[in-house]
PDB file of N, CA and C in Angstrom:
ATOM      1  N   UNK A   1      32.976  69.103  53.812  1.00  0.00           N
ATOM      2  CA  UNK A   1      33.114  68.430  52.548  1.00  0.00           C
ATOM      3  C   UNK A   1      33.227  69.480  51.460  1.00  0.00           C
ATOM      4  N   UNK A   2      33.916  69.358  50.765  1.00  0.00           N
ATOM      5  CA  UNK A   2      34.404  70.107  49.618  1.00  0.00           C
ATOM      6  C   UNK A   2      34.014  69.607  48.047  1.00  0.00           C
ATOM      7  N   UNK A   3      33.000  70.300  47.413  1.00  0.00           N
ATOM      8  CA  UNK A   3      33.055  69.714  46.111  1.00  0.00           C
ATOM      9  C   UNK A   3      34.366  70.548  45.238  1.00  0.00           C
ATOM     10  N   UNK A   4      33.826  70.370  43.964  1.00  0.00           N
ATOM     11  CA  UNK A   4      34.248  70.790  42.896  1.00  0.00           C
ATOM     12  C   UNK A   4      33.790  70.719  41.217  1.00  0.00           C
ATOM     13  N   UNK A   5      33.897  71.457  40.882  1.00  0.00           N
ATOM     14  CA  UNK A   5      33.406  72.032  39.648  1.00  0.00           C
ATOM     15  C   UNK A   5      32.697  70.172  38.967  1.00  0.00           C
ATOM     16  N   UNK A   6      33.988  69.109  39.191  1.00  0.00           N
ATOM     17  CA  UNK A   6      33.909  67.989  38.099  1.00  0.00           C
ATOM     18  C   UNK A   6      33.291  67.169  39.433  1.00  0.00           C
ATOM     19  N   UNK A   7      32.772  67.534  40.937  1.00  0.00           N
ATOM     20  CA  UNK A   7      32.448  66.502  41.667  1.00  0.00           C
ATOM     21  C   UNK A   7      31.555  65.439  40.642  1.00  0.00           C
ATOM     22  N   UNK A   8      29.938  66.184  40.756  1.00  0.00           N
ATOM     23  CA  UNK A   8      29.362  65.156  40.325  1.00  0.00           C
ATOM     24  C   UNK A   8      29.105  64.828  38.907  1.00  0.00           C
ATOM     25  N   UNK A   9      29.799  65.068  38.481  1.00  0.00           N
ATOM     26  CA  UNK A   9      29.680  64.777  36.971  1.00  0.00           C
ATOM     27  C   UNK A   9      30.055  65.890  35.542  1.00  0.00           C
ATOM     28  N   UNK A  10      30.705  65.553  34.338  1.00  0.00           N
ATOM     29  CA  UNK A  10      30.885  66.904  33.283  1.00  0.00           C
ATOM     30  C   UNK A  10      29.047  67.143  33.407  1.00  0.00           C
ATOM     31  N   UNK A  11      28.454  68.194  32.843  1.00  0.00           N
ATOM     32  CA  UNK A  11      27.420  68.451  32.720  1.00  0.00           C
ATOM     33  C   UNK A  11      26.967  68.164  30.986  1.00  0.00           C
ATOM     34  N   UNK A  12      25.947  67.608  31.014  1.00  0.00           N
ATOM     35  CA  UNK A  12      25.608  66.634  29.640  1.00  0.00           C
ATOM     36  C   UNK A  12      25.028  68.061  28.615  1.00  0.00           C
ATOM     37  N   UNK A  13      24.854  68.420  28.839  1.00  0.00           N
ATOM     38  CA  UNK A  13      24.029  69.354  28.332  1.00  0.00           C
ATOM     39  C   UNK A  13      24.643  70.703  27.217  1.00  0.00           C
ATOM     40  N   UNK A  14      24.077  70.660  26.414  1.00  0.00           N
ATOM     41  CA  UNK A  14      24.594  72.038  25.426  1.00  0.00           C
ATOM     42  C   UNK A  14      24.670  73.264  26.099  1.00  0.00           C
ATOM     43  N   UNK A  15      25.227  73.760  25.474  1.00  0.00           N
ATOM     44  CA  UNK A  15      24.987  75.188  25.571  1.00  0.00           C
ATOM     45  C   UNK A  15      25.178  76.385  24.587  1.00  0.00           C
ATOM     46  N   UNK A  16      23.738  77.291  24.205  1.00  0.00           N
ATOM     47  CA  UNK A  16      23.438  77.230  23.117  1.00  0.00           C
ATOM     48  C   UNK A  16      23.057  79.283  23.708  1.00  0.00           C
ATOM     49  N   UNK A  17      23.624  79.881  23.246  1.00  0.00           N
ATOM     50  CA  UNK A  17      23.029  81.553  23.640  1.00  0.00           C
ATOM     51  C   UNK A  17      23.036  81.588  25.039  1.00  0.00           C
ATOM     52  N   UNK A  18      24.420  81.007  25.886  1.00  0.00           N
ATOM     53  CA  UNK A  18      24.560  81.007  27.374  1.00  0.00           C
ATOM     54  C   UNK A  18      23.551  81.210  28.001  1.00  0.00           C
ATOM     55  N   UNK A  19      22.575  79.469  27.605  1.00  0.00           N
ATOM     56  CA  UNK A  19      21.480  78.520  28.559  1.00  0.00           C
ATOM     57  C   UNK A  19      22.034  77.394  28.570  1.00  0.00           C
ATOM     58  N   UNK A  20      22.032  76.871  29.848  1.00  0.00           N
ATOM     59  CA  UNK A  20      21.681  75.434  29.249  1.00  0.00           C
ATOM     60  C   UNK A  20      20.807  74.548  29.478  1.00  0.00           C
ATOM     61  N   UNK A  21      21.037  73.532  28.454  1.00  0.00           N
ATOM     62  CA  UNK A  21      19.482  72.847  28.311  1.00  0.00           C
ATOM     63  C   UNK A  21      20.144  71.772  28.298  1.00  0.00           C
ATOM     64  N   UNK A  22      19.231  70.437  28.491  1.00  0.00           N
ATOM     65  CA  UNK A  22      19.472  68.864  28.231  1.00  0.00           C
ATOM     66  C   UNK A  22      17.866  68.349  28.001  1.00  0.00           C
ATOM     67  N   UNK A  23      17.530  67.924  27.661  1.00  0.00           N
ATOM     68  CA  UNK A  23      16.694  66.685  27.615  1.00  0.00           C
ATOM     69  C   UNK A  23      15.845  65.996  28.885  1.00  0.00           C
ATOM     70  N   UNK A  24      14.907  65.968  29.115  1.00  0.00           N
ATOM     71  CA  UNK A  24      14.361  64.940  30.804  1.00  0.00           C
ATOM     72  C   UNK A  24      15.702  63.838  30.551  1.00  0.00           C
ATOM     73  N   UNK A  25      15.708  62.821  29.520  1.00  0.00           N
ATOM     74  CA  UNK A  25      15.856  61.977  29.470  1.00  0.00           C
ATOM     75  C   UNK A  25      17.770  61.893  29.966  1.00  0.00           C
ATOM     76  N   UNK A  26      18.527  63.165  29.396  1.00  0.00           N
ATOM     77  CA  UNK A  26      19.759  63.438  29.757  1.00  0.00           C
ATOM     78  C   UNK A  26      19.533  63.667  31.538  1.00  0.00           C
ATOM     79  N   UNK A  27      18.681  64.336  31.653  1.00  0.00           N
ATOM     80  CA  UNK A  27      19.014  65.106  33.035  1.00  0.00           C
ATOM     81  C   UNK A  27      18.703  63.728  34.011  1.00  0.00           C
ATOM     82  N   UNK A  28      17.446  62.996  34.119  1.00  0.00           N
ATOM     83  CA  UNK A  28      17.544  62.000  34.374  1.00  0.00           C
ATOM     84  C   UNK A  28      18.856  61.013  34.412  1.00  0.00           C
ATOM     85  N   UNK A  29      19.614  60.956  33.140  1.00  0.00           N
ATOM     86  CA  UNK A  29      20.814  59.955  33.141  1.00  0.00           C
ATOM     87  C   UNK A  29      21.883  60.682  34.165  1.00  0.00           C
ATOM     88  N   UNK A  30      21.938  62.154  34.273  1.00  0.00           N
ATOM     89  CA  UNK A  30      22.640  62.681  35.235  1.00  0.00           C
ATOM     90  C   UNK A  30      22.661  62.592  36.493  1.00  0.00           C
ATOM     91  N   UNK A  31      21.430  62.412  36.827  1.00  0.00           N
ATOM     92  CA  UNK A  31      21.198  62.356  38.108  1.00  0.00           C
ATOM     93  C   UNK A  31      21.442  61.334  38.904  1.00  0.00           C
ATOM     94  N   UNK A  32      21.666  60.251  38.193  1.00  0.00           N
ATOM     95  CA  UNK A  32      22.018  58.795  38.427  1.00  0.00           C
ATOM     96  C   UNK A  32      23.929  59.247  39.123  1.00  0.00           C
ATOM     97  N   UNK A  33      24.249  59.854  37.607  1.00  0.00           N
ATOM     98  CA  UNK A  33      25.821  60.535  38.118  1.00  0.00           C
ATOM     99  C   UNK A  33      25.923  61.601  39.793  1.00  0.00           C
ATOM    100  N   UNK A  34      25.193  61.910  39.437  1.00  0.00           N
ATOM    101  CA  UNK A  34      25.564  63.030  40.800  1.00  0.00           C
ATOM    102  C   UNK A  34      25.363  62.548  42.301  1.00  0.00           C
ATOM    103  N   UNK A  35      25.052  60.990  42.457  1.00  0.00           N
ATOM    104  CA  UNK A  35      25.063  60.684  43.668  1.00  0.00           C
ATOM    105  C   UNK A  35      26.512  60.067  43.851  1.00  0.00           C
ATOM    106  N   UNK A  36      26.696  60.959  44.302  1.00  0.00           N
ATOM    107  CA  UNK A  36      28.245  60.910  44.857  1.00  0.00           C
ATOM    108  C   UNK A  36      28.820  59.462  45.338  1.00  0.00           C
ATOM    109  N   UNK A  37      28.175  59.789  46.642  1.00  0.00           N
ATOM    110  CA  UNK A  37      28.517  58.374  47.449  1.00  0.00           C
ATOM    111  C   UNK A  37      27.743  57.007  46.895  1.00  0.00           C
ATOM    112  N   UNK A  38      26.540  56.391  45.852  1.00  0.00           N
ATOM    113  CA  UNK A  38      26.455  55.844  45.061  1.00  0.00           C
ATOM    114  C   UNK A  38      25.394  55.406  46.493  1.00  0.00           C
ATOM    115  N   UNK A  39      24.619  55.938  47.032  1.00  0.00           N
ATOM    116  CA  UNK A  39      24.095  55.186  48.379  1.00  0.00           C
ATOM    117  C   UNK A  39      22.149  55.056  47.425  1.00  0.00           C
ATOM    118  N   UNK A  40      21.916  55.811  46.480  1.00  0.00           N
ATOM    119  CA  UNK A  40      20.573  55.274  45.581  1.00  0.00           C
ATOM    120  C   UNK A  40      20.134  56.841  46.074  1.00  0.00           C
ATOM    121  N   UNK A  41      20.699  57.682  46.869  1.00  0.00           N
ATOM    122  CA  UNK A  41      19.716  58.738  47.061  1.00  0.00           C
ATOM    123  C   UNK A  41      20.606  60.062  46.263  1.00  0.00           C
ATOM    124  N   UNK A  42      19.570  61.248  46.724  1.00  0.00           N
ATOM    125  CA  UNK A  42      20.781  62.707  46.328  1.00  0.00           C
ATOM    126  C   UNK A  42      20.669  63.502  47.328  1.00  0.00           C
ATOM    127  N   UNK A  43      21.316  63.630  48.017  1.00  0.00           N
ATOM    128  CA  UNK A  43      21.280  64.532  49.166  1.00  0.00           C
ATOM    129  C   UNK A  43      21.225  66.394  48.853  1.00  0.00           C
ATOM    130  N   UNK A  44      20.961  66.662  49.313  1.00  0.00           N
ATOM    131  CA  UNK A  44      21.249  67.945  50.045  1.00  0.00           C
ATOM    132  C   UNK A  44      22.784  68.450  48.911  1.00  0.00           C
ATOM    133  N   UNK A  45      23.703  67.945  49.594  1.00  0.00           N
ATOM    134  CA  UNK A  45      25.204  68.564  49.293  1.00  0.00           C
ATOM    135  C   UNK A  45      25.416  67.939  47.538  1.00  0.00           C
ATOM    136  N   UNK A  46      24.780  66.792  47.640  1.00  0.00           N
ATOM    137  CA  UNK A  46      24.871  66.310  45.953  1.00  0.00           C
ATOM    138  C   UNK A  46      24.105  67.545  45.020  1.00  0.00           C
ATOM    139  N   UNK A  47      23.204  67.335  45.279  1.00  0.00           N
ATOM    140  CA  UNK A  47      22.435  68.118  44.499  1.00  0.00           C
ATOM    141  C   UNK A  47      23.116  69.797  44.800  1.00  0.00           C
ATOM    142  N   UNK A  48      23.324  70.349  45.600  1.00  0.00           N
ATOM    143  CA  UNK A  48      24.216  71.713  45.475  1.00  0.00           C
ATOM    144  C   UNK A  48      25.411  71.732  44.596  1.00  0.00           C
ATOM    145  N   UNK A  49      26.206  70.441  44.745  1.00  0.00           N
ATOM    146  CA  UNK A  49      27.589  70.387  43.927  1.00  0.00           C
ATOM    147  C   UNK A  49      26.793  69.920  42.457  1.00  0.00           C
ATOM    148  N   UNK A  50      25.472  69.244  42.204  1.00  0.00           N
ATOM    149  CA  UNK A  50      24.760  69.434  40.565  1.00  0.00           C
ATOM    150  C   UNK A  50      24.589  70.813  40.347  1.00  0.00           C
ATOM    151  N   UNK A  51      24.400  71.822  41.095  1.00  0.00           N
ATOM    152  CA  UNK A  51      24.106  73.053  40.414  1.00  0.00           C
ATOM    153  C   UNK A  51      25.320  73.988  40.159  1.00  0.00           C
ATOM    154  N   UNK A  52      26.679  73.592  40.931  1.00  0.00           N
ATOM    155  CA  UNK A  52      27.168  74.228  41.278  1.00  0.00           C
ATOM    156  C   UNK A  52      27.843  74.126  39.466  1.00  0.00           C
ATOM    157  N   UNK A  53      27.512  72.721  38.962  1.00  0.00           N
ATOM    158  CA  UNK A  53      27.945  72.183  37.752  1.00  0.00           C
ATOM    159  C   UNK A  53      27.514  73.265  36.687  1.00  0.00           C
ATOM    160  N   UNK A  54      26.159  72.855  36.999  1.00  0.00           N
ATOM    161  CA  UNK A  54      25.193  73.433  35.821  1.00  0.00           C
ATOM    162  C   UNK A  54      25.805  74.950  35.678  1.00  0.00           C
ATOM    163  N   UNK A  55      26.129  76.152  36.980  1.00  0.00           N
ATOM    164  CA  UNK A  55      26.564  77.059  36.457  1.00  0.00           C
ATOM    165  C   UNK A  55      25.293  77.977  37.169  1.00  0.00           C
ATOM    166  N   UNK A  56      24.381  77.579  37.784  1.00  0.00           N
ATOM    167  CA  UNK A  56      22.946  78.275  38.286  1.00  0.00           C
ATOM    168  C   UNK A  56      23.410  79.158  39.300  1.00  0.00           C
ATOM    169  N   UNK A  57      22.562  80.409  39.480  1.00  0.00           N
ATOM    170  CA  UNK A  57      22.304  81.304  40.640  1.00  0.00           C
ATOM    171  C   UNK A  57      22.041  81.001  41.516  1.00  0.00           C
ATOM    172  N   UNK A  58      21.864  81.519  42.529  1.00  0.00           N
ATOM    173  CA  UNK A  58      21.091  81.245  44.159  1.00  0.00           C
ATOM    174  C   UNK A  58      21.020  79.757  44.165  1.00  0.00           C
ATOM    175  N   UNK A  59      22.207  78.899  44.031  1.00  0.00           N
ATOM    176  CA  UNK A  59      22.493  77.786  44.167  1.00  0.00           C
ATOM    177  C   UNK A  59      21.835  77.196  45.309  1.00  0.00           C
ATOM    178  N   UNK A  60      21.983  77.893  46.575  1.00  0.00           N
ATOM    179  CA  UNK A  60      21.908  77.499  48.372  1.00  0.00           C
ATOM    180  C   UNK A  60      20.108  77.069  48.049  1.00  0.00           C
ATOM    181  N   UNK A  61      19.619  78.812  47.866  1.00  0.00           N
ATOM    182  CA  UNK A  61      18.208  79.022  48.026  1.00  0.00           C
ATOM    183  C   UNK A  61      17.176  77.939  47.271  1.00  0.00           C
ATOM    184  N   UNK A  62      17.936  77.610  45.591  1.00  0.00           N
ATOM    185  CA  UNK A  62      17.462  76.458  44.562  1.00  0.00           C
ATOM    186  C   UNK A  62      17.005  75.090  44.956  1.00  0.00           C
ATOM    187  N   UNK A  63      18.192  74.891  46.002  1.00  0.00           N
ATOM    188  CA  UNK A  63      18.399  73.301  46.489  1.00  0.00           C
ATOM    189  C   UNK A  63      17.630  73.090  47.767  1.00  0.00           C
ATOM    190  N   UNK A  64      17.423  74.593  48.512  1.00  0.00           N
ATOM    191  CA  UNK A  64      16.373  74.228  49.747  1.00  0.00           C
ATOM    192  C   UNK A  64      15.404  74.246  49.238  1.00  0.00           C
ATOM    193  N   UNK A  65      14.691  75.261  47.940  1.00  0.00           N
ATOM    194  CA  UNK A  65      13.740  75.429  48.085  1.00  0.00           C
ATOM    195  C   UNK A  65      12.950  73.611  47.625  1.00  0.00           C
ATOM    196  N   UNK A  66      14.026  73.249  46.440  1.00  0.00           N
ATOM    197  CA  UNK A  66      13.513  71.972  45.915  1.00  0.00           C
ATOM    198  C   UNK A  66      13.445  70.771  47.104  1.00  0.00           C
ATOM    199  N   UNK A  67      14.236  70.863  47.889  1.00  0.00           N
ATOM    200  CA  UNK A  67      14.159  69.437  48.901  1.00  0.00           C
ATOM    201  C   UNK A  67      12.999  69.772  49.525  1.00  0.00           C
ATOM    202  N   UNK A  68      12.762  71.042  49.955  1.00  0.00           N
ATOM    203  CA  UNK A  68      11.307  71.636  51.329  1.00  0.00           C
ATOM    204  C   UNK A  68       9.980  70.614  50.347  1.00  0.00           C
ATOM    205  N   UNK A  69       9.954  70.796  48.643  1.00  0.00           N
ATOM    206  CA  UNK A  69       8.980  70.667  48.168  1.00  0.00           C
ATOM    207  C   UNK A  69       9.472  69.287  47.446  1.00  0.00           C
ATOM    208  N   UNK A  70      10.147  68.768  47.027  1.00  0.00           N
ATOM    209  CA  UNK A  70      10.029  67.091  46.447  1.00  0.00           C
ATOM    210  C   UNK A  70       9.908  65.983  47.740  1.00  0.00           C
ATOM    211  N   UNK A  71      11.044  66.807  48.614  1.00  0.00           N
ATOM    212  CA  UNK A  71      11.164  65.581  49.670  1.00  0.00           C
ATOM    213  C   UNK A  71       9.887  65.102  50.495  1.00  0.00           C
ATOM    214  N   UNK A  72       9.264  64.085  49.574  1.00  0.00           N
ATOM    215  CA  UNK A  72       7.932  63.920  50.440  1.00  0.00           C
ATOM    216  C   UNK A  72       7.679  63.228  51.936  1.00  0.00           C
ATOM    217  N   UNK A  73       8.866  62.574  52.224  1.00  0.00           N
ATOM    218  CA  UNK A  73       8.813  61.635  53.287  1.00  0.00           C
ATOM    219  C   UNK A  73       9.619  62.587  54.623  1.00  0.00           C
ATOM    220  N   UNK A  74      10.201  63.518  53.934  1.00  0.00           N
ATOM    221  CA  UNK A  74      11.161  64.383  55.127  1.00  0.00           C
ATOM    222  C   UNK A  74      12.273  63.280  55.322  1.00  0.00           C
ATOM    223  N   UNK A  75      12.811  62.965  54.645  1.00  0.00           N
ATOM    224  CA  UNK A  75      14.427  61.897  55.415  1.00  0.00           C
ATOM    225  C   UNK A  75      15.611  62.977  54.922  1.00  0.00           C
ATOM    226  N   UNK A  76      15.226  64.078  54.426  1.00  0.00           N
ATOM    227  CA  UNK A  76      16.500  64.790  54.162  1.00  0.00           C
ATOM    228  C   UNK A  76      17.207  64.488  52.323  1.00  0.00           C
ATOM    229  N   UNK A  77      16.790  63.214  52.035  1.00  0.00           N
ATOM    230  CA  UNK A  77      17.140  63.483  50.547  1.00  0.00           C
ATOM    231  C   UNK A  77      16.084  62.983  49.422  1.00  0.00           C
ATOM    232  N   UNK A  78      16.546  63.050  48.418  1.00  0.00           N
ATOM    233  CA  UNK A  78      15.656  62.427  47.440  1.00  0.00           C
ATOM    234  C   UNK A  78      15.906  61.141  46.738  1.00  0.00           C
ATOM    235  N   UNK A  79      14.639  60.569  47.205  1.00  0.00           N
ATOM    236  CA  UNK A  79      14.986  58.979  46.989  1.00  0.00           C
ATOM    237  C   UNK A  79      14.480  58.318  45.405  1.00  0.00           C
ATOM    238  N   UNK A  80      14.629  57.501  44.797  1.00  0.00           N
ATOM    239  CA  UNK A  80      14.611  56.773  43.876  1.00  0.00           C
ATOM    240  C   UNK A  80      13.102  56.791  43.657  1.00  0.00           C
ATOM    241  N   UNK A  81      12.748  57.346  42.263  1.00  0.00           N
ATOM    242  CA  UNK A  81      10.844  57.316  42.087  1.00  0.00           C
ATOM    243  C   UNK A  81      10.204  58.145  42.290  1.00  0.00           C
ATOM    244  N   UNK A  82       9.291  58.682  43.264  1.00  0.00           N
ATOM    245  CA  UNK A  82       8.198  59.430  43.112  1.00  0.00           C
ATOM    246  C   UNK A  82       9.225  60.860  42.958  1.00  0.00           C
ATOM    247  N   UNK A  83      10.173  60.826  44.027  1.00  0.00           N
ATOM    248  CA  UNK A  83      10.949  61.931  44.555  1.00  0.00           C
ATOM    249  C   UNK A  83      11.685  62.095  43.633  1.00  0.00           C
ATOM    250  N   UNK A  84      12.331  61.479  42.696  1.00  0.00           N
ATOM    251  CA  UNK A  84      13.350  61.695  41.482  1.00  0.00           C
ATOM    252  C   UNK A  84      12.305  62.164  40.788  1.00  0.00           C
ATOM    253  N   UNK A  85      11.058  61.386  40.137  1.00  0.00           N
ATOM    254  CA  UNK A  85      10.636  62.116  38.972  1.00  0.00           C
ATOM    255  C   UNK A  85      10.131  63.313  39.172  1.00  0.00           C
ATOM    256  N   UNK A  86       9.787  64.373  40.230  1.00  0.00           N
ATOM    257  CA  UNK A  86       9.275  65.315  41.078  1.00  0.00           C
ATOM    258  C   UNK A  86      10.626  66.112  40.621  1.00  0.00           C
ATOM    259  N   UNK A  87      11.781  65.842  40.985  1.00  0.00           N
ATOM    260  CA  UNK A  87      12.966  66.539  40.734  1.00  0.00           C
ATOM    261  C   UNK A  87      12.979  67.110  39.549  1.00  0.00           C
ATOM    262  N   UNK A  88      12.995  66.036  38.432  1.00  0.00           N
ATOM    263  CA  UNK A  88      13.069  66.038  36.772  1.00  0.00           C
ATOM    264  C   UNK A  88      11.699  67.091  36.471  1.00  0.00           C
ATOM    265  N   UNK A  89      10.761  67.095  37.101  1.00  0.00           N
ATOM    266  CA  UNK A  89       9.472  67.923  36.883  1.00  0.00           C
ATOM    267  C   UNK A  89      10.033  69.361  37.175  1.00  0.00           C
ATOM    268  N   UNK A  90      10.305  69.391  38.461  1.00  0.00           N
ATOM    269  CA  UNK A  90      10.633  70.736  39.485  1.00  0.00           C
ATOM    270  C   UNK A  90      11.720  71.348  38.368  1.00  0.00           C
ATOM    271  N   UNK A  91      13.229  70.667  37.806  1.00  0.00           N
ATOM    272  CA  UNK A  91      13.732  71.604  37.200  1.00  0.00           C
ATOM    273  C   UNK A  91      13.386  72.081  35.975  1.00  0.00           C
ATOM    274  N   UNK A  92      12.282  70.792  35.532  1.00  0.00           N
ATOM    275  CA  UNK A  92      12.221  71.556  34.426  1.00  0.00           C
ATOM    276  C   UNK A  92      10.923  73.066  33.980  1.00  0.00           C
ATOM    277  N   UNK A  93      10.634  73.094  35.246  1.00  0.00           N
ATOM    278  CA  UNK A  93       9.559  74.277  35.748  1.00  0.00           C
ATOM    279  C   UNK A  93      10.249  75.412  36.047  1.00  0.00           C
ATOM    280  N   UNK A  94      10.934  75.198  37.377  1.00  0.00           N
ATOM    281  CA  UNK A  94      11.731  76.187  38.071  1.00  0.00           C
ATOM    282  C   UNK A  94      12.843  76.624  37.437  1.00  0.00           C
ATOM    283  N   UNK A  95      13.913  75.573  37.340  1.00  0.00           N
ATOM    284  CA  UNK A  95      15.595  76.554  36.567  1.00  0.00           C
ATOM    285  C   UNK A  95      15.429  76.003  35.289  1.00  0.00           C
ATOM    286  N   UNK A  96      14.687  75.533  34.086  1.00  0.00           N
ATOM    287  CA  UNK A  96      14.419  76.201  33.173  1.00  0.00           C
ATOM    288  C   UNK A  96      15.691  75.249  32.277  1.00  0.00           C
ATOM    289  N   UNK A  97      16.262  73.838  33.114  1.00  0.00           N
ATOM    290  CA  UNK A  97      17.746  73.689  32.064  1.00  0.00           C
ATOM    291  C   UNK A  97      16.998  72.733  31.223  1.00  0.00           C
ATOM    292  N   UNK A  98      15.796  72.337  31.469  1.00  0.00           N
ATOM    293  CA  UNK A  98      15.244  71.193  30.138  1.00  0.00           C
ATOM    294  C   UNK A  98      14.096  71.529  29.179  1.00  0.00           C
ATOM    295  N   UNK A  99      14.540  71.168  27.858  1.00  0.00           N
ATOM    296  CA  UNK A  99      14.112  71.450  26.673  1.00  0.00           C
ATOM    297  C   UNK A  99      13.035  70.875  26.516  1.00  0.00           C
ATOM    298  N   UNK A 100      12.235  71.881  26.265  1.00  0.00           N
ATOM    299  CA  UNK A 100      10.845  71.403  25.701  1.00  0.00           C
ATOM    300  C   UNK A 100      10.268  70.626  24.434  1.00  0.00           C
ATOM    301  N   UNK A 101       9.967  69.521  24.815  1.00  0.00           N
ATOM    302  CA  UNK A 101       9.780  68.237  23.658  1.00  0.00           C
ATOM    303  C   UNK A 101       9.274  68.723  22.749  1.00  0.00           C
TER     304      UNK A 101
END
């Protein structure tokens, strides 16, 4: 499978002194966008083609390290709720793209 730059979505977010930032509340509305196949989850390959958006480093290493630690049930993606808001937490800890309220 092949993404691309516009797979999962333009990226919502400013960019302001080459960072970028969005909002929980943007990144959240994104994330809704980046499930590709529209199946309620984000897989693995979704979430790589979200970073690949955002423009982030160690893209591969980002996306394992976050599934090893949100995915609480082990099914391989991240599902709707505990595991999404864990996501929205995780990036905004780890890669740093959401703005502090």
């Amino acid at each position: 499978m092949v993404f691309t730059a516009t797979g999962p979505g333009k990226n919502p977010a400013s960019k302001s002194k080459g960072t970028t930032k969005m909002t929980r509340e943007q990144f959240r509305q994104w994330l809704d966008k980046i499930d590709l196949n529209d199946d309620g989850f984000i897989s693995w390959n979704e979430l790589y083609a979200a970073l690949l958006v955002l423009g982030l480093k160690f893209k591969t290493w980002k996306v394992w390290r976050a599934m090893r630690k949100i995915d609480l049930n082990h099914n391989h993606v991240i599902d709707i709720g505990k595991e999404r808001d864990l996501l929205v937490e995780y990036a905004e800890k780890h890669w740093g793209i959401i703005q502090a309220d």
